[in-house]
C-alpha atoms as a PDB file:
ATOM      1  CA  UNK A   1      71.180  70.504 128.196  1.00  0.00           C
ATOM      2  CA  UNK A   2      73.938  69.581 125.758  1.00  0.00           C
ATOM      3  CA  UNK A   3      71.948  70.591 123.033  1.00  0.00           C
ATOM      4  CA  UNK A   4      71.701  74.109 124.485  1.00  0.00           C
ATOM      5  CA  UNK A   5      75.097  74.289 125.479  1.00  0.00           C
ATOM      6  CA  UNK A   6      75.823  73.773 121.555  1.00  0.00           C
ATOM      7  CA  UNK A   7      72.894  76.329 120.705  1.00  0.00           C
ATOM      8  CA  UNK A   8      74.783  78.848 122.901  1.00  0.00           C
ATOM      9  CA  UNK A   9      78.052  78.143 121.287  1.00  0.00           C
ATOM     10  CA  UNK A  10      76.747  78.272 117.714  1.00  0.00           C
ATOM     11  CA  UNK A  11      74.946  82.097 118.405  1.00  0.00           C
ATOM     12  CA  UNK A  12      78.041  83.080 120.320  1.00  0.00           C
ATOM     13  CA  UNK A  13      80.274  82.219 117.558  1.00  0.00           C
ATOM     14  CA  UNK A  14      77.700  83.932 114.779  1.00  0.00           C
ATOM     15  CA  UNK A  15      77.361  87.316 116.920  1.00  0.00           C
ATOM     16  CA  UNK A  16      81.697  87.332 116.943  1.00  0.00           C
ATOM     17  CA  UNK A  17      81.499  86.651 113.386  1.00  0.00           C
ATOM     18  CA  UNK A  18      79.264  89.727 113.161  1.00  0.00           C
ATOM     19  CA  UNK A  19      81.373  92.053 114.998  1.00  0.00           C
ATOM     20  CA  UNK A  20      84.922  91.365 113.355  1.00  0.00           C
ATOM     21  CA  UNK A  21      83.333  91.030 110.138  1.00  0.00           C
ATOM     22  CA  UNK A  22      85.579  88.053 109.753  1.00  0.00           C
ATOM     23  CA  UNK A  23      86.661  88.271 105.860  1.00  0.00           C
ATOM     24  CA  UNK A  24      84.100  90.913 104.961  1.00  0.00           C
ATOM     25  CA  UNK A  25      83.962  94.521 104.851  1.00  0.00           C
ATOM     26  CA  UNK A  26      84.637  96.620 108.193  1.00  0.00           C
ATOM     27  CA  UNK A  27      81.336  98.655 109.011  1.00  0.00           C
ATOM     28  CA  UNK A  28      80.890 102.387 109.047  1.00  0.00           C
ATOM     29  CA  UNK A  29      82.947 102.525 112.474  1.00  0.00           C
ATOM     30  CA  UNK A  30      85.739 101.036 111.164  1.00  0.00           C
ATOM     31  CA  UNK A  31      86.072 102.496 108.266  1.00  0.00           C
ATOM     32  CA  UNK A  32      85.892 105.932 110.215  1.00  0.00           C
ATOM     33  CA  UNK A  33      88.289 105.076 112.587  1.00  0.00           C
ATOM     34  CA  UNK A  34      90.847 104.516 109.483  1.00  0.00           C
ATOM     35  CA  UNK A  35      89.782 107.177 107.561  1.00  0.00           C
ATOM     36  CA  UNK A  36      91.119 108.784 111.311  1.00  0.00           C
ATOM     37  CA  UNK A  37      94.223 107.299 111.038  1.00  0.00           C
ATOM     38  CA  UNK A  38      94.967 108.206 107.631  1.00  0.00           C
ATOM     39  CA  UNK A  39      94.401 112.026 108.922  1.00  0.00           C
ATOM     40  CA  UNK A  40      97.157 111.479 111.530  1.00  0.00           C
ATOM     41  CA  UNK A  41      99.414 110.329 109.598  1.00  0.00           C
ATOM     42  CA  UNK A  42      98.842 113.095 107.176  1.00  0.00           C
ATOM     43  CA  UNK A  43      99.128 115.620 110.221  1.00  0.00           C
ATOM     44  CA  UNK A  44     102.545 113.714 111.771  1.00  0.00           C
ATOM     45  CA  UNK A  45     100.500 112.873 114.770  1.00  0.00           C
ATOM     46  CA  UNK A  46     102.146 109.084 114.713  1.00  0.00           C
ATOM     47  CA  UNK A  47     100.774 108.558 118.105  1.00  0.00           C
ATOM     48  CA  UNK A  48      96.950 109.489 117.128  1.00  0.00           C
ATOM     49  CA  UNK A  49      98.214 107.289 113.897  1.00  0.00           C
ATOM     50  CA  UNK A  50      98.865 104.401 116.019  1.00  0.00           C
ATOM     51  CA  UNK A  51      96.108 104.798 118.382  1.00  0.00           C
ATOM     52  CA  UNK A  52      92.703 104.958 116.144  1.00  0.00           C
ATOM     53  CA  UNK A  53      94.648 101.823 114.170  1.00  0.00           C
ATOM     54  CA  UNK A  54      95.087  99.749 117.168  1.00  0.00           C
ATOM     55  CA  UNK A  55      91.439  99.928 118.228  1.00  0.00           C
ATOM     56  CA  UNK A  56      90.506  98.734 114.434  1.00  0.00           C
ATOM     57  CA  UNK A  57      92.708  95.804 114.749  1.00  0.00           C
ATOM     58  CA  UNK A  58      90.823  95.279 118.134  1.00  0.00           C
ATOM     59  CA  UNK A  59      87.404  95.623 117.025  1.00  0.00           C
ATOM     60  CA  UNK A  60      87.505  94.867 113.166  1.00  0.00           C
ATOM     61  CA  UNK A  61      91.076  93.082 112.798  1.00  0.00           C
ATOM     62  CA  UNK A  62      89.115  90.343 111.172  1.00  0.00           C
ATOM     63  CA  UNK A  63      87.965  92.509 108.411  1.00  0.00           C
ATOM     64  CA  UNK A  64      89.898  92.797 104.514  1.00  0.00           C
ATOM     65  CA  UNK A  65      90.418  96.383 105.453  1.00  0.00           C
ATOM     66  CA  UNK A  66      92.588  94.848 108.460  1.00  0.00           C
ATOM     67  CA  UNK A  67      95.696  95.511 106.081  1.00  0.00           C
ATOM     68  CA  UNK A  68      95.395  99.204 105.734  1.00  0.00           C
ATOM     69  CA  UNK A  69      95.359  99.333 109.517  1.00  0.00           C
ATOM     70  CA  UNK A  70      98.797  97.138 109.608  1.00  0.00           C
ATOM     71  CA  UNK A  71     100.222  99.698 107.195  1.00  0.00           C
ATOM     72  CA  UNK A  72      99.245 102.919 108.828  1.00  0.00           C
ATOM     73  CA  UNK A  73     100.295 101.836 112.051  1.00  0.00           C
ATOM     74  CA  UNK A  74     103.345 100.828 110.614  1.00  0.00           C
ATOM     75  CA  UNK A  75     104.411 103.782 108.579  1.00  0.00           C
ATOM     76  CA  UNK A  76     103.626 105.129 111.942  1.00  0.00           C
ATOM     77  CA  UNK A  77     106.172 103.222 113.786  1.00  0.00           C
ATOM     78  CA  UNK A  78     108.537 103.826 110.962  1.00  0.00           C
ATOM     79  CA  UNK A  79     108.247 107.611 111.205  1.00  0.00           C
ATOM     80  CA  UNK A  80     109.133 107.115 115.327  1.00  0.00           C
ATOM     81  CA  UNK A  81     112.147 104.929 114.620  1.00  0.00           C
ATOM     82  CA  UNK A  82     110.270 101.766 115.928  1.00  0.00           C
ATOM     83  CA  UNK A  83     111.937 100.228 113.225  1.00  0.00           C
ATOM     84  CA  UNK A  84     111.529  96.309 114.509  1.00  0.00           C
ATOM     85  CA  UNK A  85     107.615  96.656 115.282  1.00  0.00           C
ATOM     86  CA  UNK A  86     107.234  98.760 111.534  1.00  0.00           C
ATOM     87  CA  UNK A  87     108.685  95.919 110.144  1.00  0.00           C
ATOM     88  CA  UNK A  88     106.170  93.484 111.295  1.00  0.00           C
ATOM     89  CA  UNK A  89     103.452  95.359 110.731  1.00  0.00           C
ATOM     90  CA  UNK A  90     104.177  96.203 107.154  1.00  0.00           C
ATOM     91  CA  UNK A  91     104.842  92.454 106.307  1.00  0.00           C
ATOM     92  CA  UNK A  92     101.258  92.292 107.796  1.00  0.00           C
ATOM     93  CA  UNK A  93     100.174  94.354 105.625  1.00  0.00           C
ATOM     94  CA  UNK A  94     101.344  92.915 102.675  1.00  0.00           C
ATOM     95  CA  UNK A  95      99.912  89.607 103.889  1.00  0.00           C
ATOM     96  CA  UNK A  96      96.529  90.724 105.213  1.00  0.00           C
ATOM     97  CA  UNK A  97      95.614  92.909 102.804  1.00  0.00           C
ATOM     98  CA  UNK A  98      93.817  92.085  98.881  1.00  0.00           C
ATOM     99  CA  UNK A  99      94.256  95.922  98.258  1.00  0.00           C
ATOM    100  CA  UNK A 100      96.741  96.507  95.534  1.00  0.00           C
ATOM    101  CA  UNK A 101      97.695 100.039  96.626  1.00  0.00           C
ATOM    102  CA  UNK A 102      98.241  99.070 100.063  1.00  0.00           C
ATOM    103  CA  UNK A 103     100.531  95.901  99.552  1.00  0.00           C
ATOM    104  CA  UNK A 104     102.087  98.385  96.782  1.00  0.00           C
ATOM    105  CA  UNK A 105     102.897 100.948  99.696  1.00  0.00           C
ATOM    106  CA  UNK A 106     104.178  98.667 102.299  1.00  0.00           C
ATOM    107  CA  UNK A 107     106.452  97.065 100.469  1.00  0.00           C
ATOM    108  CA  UNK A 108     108.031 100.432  99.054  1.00  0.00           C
ATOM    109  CA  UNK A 109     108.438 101.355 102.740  1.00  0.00           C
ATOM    110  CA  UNK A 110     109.932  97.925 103.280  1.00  0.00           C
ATOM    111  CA  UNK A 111     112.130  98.169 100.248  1.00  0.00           C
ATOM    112  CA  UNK A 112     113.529 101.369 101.886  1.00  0.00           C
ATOM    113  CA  UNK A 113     114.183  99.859 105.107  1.00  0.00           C
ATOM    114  CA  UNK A 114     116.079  96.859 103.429  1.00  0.00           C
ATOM    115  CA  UNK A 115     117.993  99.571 101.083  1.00  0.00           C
ATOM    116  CA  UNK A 116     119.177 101.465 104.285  1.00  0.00           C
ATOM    117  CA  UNK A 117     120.582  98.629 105.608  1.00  0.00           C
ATOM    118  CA  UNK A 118     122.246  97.222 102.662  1.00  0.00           C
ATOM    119  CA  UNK A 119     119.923  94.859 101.605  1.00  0.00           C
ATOM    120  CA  UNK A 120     120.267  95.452  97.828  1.00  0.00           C
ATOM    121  CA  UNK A 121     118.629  91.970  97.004  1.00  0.00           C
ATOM    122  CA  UNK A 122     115.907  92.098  99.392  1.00  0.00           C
ATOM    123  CA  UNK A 123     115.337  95.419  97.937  1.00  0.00           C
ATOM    124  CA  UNK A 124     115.071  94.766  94.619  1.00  0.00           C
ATOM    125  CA  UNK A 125     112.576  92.059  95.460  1.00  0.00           C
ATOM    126  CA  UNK A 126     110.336  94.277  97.531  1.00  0.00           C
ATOM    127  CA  UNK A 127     110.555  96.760  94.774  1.00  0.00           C
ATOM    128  CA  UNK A 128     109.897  94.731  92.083  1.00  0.00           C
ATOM    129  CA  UNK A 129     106.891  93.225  93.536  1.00  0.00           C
ATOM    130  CA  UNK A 130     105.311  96.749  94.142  1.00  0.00           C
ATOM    131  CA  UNK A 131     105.769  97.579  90.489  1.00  0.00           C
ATOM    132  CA  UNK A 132     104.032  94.348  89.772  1.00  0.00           C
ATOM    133  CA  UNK A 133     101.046  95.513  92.099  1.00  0.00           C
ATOM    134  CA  UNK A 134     101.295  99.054  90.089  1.00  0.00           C
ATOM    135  CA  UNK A 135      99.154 100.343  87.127  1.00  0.00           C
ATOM    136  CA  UNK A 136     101.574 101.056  84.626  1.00  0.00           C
ATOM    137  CA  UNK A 137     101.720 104.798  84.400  1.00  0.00           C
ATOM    138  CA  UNK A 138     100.032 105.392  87.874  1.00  0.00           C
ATOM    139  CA  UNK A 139     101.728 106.395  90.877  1.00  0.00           C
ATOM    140  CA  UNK A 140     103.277 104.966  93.086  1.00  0.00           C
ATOM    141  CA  UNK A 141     104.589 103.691  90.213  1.00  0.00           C
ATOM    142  CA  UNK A 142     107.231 106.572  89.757  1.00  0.00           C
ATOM    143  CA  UNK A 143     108.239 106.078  93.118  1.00  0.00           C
ATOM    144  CA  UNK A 144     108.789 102.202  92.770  1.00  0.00           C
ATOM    145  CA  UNK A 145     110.429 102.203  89.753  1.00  0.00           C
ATOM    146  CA  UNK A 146     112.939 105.289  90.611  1.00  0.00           C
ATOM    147  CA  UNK A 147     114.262 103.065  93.812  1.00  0.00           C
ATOM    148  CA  UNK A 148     114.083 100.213  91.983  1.00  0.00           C
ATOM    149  CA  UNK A 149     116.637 101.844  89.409  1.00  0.00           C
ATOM    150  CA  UNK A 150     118.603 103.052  92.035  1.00  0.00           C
ATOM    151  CA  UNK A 151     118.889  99.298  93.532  1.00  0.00           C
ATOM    152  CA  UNK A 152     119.853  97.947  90.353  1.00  0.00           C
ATOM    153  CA  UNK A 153     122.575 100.730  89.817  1.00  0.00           C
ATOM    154  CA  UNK A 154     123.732  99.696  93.382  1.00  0.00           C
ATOM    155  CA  UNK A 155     124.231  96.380  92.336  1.00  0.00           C
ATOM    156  CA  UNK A 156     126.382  97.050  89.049  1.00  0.00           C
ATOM    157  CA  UNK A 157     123.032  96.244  86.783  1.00  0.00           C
ATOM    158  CA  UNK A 158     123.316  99.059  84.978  1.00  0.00           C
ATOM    159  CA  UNK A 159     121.443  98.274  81.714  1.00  0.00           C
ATOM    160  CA  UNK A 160     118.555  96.965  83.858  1.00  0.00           C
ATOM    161  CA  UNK A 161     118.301 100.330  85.755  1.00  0.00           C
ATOM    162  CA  UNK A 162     118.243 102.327  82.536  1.00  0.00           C
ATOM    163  CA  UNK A 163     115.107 100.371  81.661  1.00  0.00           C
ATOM    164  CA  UNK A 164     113.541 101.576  85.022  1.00  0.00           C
ATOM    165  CA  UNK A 165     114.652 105.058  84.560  1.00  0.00           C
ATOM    166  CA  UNK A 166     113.496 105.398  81.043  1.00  0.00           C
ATOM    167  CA  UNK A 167     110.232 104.362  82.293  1.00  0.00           C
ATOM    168  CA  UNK A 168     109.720 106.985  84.947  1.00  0.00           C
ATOM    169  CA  UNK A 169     110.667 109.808  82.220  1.00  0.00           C
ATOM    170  CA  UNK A 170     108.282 108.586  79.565  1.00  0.00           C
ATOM    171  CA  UNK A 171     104.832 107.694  82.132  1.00  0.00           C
ATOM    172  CA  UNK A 172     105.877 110.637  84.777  1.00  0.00           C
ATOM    173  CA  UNK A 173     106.852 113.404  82.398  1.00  0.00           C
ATOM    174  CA  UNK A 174     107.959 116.960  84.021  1.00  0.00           C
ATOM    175  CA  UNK A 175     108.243 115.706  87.371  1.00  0.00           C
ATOM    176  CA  UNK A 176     111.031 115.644  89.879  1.00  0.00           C
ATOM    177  CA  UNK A 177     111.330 112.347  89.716  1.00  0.00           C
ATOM    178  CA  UNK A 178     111.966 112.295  85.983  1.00  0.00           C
ATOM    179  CA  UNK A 179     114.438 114.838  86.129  1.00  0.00           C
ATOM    180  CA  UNK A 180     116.529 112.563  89.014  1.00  0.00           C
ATOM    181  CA  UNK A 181     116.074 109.532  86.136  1.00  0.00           C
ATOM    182  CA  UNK A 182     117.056 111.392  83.315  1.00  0.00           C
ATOM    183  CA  UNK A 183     120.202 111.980  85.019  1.00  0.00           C
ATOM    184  CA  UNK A 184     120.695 108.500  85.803  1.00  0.00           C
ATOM    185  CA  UNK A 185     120.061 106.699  82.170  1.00  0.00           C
ATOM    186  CA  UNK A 186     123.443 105.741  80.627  1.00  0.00           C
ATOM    187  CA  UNK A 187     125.395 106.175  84.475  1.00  0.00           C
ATOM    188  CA  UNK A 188     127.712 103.221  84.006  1.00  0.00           C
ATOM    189  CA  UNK A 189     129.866 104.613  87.250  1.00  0.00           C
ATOM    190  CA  UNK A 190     129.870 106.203  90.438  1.00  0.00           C
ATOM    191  CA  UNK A 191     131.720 109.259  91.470  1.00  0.00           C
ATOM    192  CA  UNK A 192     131.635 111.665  94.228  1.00  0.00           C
ATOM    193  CA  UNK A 193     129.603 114.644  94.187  1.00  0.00           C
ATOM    194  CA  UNK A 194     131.137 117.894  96.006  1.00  0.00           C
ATOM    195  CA  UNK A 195     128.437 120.643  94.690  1.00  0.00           C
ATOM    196  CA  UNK A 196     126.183 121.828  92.841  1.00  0.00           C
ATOM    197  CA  UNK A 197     125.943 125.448  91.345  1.00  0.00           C
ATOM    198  CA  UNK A 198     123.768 128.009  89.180  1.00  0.00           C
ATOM    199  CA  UNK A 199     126.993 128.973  86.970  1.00  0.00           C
ATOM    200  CA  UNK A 200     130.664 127.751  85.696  1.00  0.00           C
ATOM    201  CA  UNK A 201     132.309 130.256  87.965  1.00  0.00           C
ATOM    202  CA  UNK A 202     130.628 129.220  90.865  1.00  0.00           C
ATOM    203  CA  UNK A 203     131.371 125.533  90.091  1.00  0.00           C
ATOM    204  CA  UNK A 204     135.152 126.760  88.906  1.00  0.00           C
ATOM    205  CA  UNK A 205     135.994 128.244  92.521  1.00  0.00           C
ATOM    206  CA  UNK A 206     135.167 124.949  94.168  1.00  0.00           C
ATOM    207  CA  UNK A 207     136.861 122.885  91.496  1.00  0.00           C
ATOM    208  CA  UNK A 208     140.001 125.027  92.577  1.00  0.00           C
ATOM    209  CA  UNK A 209     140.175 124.605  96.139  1.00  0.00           C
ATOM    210  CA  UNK A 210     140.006 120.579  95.471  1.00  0.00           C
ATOM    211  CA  UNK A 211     142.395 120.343  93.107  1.00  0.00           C
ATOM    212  CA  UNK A 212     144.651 122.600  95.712  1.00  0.00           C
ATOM    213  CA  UNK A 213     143.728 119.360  98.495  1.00  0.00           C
ATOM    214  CA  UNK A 214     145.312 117.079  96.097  1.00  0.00           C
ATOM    215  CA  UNK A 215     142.185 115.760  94.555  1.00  0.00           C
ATOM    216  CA  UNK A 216     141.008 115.787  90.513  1.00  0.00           C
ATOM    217  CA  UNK A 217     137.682 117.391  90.233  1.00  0.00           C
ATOM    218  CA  UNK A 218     135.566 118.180  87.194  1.00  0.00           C
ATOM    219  CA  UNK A 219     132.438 119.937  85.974  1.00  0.00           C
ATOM    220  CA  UNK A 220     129.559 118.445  84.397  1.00  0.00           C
ATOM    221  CA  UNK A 221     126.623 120.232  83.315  1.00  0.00           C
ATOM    222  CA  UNK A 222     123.115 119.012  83.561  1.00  0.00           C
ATOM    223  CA  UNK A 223     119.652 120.062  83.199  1.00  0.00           C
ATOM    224  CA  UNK A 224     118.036 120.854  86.392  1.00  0.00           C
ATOM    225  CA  UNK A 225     114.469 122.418  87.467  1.00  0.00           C
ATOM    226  CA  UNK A 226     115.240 125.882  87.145  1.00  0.00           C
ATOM    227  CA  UNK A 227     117.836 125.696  84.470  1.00  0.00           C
ATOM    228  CA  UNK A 228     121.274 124.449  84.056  1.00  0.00           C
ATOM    229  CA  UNK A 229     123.266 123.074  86.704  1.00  0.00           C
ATOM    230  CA  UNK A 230     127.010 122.919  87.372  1.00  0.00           C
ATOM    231  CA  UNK A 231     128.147 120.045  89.324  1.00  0.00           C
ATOM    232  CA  UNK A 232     131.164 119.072  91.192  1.00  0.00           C
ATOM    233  CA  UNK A 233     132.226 115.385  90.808  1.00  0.00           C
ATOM    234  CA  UNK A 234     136.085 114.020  91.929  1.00  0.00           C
ATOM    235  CA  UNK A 235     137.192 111.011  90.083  1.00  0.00           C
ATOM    236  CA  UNK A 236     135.236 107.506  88.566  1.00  0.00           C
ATOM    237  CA  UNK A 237     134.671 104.420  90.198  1.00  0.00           C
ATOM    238  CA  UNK A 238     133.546 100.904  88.885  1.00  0.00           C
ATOM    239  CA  UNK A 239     131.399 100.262  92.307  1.00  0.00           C
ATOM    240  CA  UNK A 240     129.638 102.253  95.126  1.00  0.00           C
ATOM    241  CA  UNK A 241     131.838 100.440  97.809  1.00  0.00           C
ATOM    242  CA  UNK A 242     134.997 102.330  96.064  1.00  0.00           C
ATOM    243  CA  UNK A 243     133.555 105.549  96.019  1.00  0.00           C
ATOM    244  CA  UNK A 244     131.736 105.411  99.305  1.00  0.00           C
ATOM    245  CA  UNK A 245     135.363 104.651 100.643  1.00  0.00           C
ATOM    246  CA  UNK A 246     137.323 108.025  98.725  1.00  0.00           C
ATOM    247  CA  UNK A 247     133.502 109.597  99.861  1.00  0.00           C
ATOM    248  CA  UNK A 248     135.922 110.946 103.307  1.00  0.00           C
ATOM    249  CA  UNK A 249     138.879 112.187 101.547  1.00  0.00           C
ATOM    250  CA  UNK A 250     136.088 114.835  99.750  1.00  0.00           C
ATOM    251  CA  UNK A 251     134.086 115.663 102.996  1.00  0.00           C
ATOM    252  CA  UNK A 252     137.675 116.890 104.330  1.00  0.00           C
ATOM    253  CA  UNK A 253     137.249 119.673 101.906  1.00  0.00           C
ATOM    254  CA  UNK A 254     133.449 119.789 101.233  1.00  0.00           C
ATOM    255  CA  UNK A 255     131.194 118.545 104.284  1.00  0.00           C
ATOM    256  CA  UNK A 256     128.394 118.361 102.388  1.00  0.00           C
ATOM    257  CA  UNK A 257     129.537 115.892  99.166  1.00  0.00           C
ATOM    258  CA  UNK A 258     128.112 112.898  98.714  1.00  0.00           C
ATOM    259  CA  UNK A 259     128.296 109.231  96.503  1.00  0.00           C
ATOM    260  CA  UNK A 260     126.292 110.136  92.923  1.00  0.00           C
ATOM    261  CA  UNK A 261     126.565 108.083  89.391  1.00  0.00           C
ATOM    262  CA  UNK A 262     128.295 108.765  86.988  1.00  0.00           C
END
């Protein structure tokens, strides 16, 4: 009897084994069901998202692919402001999952959470470990690398984040996000952006209704995607805290201006 009590036990535990897939692959279901969620994600339908990944994690959450269920449930989440349950479920992801790409993605979404609340060193952590996780020259990589800039600039490293940038305009060539670095190598400030405008006298119309609020404007021209741009910056600060604070004094006279480097 006891020896067919522990038969019973072993085949139970072998056929559970079987159907989690404990540390294997998921089978043709599962894989289905996150091809599935990938779709609704695509499509915005966070709820179908959420759904199709929950029954993986049910059936197959003992799988290696359990990790790209953790992540597209929570980008899910993310997208429906459930930011406390995204969270967990894209540290899950990082931890679950032997994919590259996939611990690559969560912990850009992370980094983004910890950068919108302020969290430059957590940030630059997350960051820096998905560029680690990154082919050099492949994307995400342009992604990583362009927030990771931007974290560094946040923090006054300003020679670090040109080394960032510059590596974005060489590997992702004639892309937006090589046009956004190429106007952040050599920033060594931050200003205050008020516009932005297709000519000088466009640009010189704004700069005059500042300057008649009390404030010191001044044009600099860049390079942008359709040609040059004119834009609108008031005065030169040594941190983001200082010009996030004078960021008011322009929105009394532009609504739309906003902290830039400089």
């Amino acid at each position: 009897m006891l020896w067919r009590a522990s038969t019973i036990c072993t085949v139970c535990l072998t056929t559970a084994l079987v159907v989690c897939g404990c540390g294997g692959a998921a089978p043709q279901r599962g894989r289905r069901l996150l091809a599935e969620s990938q779709n609704s994600l695509v499509r915005r339908d966070y709820a179908g998202t959420i759904e199709k990944a929950n029954r993986f994690l049910l059936e197959f959450g003992g799988t290696r692919e359990a990790g790209r269920a953790y992540y597209l449930r929570g980008k899910a989440k993310l997208s429906l402001s459930r930011t406390t349950e995204a969270k967990m479920d894209l540290q899950d992801a990082v931890s679950r999952s032997g994919n590259a790409d996939v611990r690559a993605n969560a912990r850009l979404a992370l980094g983004q959470m910890a950068f919108d609340n302020g969290q430059m060193v957590l940030a630059e952590d997350l960051y820096r470990k998905a560029v680690a996780d990154i082919e050099v020259g492949k994307p995400p990589g342009d992604h990583a690398r362009y927030r990771l800039g931007c974290v560094l600039q946040r923090r006054g490293l300003w020679s670090q984040a040109e080394l960032e940038f510059r590596q974005v305009v060489e590997y992702f060539a004639n892309t937006e996000l090589a046009r956004r670095s190429s106007r952040r190598v050599n920033a060594t400030a931050w200003t205050v952006q008020a516009g932005a405008f297709g000519s000088r006298a466009r640009a010189a119309v704004l700069v005059k209704k500042l300057r008649a609020g009390g404030l010191a404007p001044d044009i600099r021209p860049v390079l942008g995607k359709s040609g040059p741009l004119y834009i609108v910056v008031v005065n030169r600060y040594g941190t983001y805290q200082q010009a996030a604070r004078a960021l008011n004094s322009v929105k009394r006279h532009q609504a739309d201006a906003f902290v830039t480097v400089r």
